[in-house]
C-alpha atoms as a PDB file:
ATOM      1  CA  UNK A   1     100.434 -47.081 -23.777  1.00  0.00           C
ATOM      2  CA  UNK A   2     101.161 -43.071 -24.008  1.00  0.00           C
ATOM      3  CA  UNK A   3     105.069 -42.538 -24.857  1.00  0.00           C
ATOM      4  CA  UNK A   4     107.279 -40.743 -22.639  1.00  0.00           C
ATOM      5  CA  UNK A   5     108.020 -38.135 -24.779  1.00  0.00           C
ATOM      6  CA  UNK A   6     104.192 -37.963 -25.810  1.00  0.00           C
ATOM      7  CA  UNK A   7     103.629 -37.100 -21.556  1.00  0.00           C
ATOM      8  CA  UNK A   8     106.482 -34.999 -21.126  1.00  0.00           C
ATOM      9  CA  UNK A   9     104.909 -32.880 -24.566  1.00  0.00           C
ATOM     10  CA  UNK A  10     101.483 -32.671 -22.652  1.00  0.00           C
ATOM     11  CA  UNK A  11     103.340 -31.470 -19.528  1.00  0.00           C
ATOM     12  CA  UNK A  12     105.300 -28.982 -21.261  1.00  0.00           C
ATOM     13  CA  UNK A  13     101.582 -27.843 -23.165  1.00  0.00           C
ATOM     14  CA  UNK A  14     100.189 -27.622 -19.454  1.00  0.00           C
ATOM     15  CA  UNK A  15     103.076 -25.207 -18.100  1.00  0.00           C
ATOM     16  CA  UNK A  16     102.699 -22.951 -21.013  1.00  0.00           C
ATOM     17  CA  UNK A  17      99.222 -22.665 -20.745  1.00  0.00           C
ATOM     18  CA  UNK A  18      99.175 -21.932 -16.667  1.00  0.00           C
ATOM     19  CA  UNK A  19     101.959 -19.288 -18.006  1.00  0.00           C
ATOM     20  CA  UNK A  20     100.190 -17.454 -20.257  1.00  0.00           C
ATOM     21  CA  UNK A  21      96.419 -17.709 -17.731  1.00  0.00           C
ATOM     22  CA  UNK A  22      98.709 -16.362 -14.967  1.00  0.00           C
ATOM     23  CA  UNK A  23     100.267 -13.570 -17.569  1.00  0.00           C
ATOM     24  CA  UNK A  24      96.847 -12.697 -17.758  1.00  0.00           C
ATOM     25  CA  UNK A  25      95.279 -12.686 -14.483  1.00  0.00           C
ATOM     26  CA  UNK A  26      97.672 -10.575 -13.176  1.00  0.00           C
ATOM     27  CA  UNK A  27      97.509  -8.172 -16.485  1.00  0.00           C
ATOM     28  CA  UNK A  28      93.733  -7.621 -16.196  1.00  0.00           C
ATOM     29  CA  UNK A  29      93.916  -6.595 -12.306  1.00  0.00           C
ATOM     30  CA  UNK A  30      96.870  -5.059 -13.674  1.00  0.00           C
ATOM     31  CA  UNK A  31      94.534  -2.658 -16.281  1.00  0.00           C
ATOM     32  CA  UNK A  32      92.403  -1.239 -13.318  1.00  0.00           C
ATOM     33  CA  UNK A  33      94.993  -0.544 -10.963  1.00  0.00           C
ATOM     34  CA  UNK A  34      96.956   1.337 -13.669  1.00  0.00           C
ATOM     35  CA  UNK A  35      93.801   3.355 -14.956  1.00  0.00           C
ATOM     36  CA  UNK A  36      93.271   4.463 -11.006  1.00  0.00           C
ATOM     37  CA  UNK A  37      97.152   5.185 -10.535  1.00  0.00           C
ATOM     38  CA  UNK A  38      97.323   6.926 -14.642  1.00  0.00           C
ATOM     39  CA  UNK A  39      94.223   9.024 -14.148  1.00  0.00           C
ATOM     40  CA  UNK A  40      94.935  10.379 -10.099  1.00  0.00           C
ATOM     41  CA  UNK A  41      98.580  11.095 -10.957  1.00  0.00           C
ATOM     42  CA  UNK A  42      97.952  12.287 -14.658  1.00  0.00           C
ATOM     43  CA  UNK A  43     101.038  10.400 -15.605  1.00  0.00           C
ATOM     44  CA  UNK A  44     101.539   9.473 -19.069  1.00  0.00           C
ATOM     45  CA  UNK A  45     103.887   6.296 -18.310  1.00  0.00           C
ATOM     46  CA  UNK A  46     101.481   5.089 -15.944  1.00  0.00           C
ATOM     47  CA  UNK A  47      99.021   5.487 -18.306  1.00  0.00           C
ATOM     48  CA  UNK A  48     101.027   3.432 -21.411  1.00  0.00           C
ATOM     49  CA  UNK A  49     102.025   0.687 -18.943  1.00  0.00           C
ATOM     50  CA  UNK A  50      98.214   0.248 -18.946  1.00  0.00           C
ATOM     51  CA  UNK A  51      98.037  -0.246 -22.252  1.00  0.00           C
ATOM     52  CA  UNK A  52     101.349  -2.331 -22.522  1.00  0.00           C
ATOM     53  CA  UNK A  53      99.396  -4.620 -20.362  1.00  0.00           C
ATOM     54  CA  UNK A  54      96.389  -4.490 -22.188  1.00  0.00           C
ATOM     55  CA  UNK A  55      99.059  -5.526 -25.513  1.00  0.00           C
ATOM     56  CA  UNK A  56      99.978  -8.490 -23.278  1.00  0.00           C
ATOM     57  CA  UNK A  57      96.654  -9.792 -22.681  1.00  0.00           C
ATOM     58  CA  UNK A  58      96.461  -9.914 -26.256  1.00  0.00           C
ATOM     59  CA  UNK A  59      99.722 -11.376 -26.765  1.00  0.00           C
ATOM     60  CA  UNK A  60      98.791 -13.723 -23.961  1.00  0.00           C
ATOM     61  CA  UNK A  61      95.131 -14.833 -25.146  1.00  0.00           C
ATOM     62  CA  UNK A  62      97.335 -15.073 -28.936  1.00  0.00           C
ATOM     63  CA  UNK A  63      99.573 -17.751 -27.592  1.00  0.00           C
ATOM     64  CA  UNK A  64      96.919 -19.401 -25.399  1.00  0.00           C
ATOM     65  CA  UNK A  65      95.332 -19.850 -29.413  1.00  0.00           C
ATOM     66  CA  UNK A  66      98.206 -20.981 -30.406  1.00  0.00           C
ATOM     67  CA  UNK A  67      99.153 -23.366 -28.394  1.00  0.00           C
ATOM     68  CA  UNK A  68      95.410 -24.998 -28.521  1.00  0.00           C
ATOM     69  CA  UNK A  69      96.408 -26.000 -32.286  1.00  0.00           C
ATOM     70  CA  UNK A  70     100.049 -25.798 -33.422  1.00  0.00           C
ATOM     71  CA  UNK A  71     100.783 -25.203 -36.814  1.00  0.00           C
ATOM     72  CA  UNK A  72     103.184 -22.828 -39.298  1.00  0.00           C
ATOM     73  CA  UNK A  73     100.724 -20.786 -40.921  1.00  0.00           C
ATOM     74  CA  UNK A  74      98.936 -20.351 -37.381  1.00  0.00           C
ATOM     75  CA  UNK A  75     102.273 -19.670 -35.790  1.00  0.00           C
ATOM     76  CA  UNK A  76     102.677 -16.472 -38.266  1.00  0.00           C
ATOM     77  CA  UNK A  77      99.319 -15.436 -37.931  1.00  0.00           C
ATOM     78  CA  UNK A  78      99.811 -15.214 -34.223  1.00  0.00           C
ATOM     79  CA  UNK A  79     103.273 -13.300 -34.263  1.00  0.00           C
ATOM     80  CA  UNK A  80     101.936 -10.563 -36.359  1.00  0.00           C
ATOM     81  CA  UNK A  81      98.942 -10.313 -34.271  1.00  0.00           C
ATOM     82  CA  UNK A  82     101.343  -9.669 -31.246  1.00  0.00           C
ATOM     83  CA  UNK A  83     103.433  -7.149 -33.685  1.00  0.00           C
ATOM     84  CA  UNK A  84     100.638  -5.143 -34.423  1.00  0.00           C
ATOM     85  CA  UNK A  85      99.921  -4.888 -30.752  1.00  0.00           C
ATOM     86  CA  UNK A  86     103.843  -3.742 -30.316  1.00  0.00           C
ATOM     87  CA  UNK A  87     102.665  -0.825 -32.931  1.00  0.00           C
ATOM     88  CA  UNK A  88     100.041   0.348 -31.662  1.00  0.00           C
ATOM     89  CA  UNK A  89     102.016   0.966 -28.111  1.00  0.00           C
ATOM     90  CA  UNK A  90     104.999   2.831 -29.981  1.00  0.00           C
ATOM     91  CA  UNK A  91     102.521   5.466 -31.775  1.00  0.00           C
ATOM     92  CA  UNK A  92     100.120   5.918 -28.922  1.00  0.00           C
ATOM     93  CA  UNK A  93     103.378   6.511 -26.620  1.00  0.00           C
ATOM     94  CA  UNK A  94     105.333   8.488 -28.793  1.00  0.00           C
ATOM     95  CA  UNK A  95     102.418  11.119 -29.559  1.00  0.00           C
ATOM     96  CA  UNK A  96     101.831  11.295 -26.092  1.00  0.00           C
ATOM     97  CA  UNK A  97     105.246  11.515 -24.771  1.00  0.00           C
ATOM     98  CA  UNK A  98     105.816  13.933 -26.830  1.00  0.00           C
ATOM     99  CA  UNK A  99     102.832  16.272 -26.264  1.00  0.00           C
ATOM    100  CA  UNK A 100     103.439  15.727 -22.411  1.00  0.00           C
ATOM    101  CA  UNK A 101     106.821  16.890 -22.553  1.00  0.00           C
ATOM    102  CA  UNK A 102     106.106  19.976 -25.004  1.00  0.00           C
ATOM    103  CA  UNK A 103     103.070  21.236 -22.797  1.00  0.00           C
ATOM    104  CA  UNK A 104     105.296  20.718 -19.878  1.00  0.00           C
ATOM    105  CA  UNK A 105     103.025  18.715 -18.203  1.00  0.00           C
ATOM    106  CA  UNK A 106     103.876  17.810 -14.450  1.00  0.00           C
ATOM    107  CA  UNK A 107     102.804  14.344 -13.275  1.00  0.00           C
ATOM    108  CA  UNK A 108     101.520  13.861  -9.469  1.00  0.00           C
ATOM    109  CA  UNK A 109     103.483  10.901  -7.456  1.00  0.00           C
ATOM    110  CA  UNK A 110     102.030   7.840  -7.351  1.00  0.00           C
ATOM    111  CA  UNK A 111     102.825   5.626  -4.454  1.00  0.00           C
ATOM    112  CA  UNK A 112     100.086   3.375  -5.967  1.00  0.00           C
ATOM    113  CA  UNK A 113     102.110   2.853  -9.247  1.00  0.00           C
ATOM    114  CA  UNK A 114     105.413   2.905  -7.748  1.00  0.00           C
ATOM    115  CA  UNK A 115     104.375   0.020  -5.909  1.00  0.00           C
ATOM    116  CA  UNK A 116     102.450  -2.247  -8.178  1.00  0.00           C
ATOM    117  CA  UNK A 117     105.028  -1.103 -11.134  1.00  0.00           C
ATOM    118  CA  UNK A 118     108.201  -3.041  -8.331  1.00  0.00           C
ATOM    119  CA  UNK A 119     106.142  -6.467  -7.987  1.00  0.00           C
ATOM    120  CA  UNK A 120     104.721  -6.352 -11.417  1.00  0.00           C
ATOM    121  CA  UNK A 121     108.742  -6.362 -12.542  1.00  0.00           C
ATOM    122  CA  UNK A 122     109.741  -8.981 -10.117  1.00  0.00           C
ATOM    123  CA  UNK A 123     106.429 -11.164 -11.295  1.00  0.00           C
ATOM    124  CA  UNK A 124     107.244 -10.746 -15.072  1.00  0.00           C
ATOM    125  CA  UNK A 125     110.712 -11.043 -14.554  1.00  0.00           C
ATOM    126  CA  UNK A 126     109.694 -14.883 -13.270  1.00  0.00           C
ATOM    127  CA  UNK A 127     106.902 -15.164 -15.755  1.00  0.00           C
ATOM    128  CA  UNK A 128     109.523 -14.356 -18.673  1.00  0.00           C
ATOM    129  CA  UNK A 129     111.840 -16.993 -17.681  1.00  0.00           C
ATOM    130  CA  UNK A 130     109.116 -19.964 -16.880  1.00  0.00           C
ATOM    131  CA  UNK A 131     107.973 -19.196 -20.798  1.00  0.00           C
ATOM    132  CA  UNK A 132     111.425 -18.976 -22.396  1.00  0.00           C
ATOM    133  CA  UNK A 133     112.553 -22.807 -20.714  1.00  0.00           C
ATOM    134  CA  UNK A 134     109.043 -23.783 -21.487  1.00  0.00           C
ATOM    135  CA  UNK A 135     109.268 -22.458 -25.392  1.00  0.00           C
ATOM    136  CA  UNK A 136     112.414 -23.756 -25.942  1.00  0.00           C
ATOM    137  CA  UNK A 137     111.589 -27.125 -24.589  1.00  0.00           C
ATOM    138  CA  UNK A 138     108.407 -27.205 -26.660  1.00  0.00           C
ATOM    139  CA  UNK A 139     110.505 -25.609 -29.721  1.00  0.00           C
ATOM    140  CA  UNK A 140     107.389 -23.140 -29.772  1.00  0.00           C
ATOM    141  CA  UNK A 141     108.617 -19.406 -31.545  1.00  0.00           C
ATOM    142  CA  UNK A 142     105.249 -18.203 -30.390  1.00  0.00           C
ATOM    143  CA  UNK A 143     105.634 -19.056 -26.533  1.00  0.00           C
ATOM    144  CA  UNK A 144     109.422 -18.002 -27.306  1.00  0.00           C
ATOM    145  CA  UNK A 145     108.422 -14.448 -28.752  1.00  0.00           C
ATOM    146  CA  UNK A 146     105.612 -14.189 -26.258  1.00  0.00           C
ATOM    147  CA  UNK A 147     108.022 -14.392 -23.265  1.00  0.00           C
ATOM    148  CA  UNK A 148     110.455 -12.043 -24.785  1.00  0.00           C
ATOM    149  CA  UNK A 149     107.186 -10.050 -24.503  1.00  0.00           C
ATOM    150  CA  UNK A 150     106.821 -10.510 -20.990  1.00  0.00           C
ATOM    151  CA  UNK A 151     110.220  -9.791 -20.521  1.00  0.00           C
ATOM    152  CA  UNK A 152     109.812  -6.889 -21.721  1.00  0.00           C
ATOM    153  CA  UNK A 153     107.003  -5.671 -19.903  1.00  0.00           C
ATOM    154  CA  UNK A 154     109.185  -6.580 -16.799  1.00  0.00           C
ATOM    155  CA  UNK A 155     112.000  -4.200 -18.278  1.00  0.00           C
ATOM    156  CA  UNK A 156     109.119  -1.774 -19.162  1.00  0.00           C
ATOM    157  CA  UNK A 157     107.873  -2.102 -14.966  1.00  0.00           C
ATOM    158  CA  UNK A 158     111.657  -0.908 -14.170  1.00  0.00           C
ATOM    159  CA  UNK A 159     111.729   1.822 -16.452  1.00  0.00           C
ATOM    160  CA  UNK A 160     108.161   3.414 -15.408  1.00  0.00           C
ATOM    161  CA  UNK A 161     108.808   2.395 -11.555  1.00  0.00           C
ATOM    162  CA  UNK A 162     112.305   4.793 -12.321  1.00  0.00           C
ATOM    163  CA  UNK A 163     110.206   7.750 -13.385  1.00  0.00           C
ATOM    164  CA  UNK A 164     107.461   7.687 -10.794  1.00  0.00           C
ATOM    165  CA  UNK A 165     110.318   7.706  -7.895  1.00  0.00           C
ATOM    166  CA  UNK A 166     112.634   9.984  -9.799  1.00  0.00           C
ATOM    167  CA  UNK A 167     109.615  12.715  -9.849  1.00  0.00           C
ATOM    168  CA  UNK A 168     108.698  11.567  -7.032  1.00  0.00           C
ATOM    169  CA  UNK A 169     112.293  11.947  -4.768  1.00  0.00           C
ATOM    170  CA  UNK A 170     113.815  14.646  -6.699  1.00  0.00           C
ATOM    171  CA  UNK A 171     110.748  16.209  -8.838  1.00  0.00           C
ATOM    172  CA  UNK A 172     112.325  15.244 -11.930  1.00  0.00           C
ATOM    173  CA  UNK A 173     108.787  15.504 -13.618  1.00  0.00           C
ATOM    174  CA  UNK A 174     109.989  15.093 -17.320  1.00  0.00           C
ATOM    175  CA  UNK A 175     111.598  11.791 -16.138  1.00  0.00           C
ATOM    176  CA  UNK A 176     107.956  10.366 -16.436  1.00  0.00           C
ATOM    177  CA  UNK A 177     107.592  10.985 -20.549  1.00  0.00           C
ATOM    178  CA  UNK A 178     110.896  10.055 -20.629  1.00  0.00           C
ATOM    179  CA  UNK A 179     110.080   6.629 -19.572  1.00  0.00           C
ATOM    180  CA  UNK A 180     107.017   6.618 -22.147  1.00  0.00           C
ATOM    181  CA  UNK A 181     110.137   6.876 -24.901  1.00  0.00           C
ATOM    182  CA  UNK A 182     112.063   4.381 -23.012  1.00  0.00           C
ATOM    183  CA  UNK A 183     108.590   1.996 -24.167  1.00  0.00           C
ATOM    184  CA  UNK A 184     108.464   3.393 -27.666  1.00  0.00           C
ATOM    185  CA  UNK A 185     111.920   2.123 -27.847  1.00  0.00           C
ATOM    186  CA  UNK A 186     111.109  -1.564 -26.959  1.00  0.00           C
ATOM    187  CA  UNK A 187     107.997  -1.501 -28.446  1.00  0.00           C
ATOM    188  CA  UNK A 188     109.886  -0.680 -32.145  1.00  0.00           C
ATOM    189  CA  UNK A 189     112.296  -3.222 -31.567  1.00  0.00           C
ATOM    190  CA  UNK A 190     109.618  -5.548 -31.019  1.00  0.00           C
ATOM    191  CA  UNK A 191     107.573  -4.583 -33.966  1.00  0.00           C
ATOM    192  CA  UNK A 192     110.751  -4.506 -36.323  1.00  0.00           C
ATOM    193  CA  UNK A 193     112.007  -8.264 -35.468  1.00  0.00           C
ATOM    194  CA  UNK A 194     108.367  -9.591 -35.467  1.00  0.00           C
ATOM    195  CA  UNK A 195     107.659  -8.279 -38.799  1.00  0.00           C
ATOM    196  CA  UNK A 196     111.567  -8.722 -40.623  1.00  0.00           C
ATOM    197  CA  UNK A 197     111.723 -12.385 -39.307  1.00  0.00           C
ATOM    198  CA  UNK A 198     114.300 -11.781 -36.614  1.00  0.00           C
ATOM    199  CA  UNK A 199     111.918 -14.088 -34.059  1.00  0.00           C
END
């Protein structure tokens, strides 16, 4: 006879795994129409919030290997595979950013990313919180850190849907970059507890 606890385990494994398939589904439709909405309005934040979702497939497809066969030394592997994700972002954004802002380069608006960037935060928003009950329950830092990652891109969604309607409403077209810092930012933080133990 299977023990409760032994079920409820194998439920919890489940949920985390339809979690992190669902993180990315919606990630790699996510990738294509980012690279339309990036590329028609030339818009650097649209462009990084591609690759922060490309990060979270990563992150995503890490945990998914995780979770398939939990261990410590597996566990660390996995967390610096997500942090070297997280630092790869932060220099790609910051160069750009800051190029984008020096040339004084004007983005185009972007209904297109202003809308998928609103239900993308409302979707990771939900996503974030399914994987932090479900990470504590299992007492998984992987599925833990991973959903901090998902919470972030959720914040990241706000910030970069922000931008696109600022220079979009008011032509505040250096509000765009600015959003690409507002990543860098996250991104650091990410890299810097990953990699000094804070997850």
């Amino acid at each position: 006879m299977t023990a409760p606890q032994e079920i409820s385990r194998a439920s919890l494994l489940r949920q985390g795994f339809v979690l992190e398939y669902t993180t990315l589904a919606w990630n790699a439709i996510g990738i294509v129409v980012l690279a339309v909405a990036a590329v028609s309005a030339r818009s650097v934040a649209l462009a990084g919030f591609g690759l922060d979702s490309l990060i979270e497939i990563g992150a995503s497809t890490v945990v998914i290997w995780e979770l398939s066969d939990t261990g410590e030394a597996r566990q660390r592997r996995a967390l610096r595979l997500i942090g070297v994700g997280f630092a790869a972002l932060a220099v790609y954004l910051l160069v750009q950013s800051t190029w984008v802002l020096a040339a004084g380069h004007h983005p185009r608006h972007s209904p297109l990313g202003i809308g998928w960037t609103a239900v993308t935060a409302v979707v990771m928003f939900a996503l974030a919180a399914g994987k932090a009950r479900t990470g504590a329950a299992l007492d998984n830092p992987v599925l833990k850190t991973e959903g901090r990652v998902t919470l972030i891109d959720g914040l990241l969604a706000a910030a970069v849907l922000l931008g696109l309607t600022l220079n979009t409403a008011v032509g505040w077209w250096w509000a765009d970059p600015a959003a690409g810092y507002v990543l860098v930012y996250y991104a650091v933080r990410e890299v810097r507890e990953i990699f000094t133990g804070g997850h």
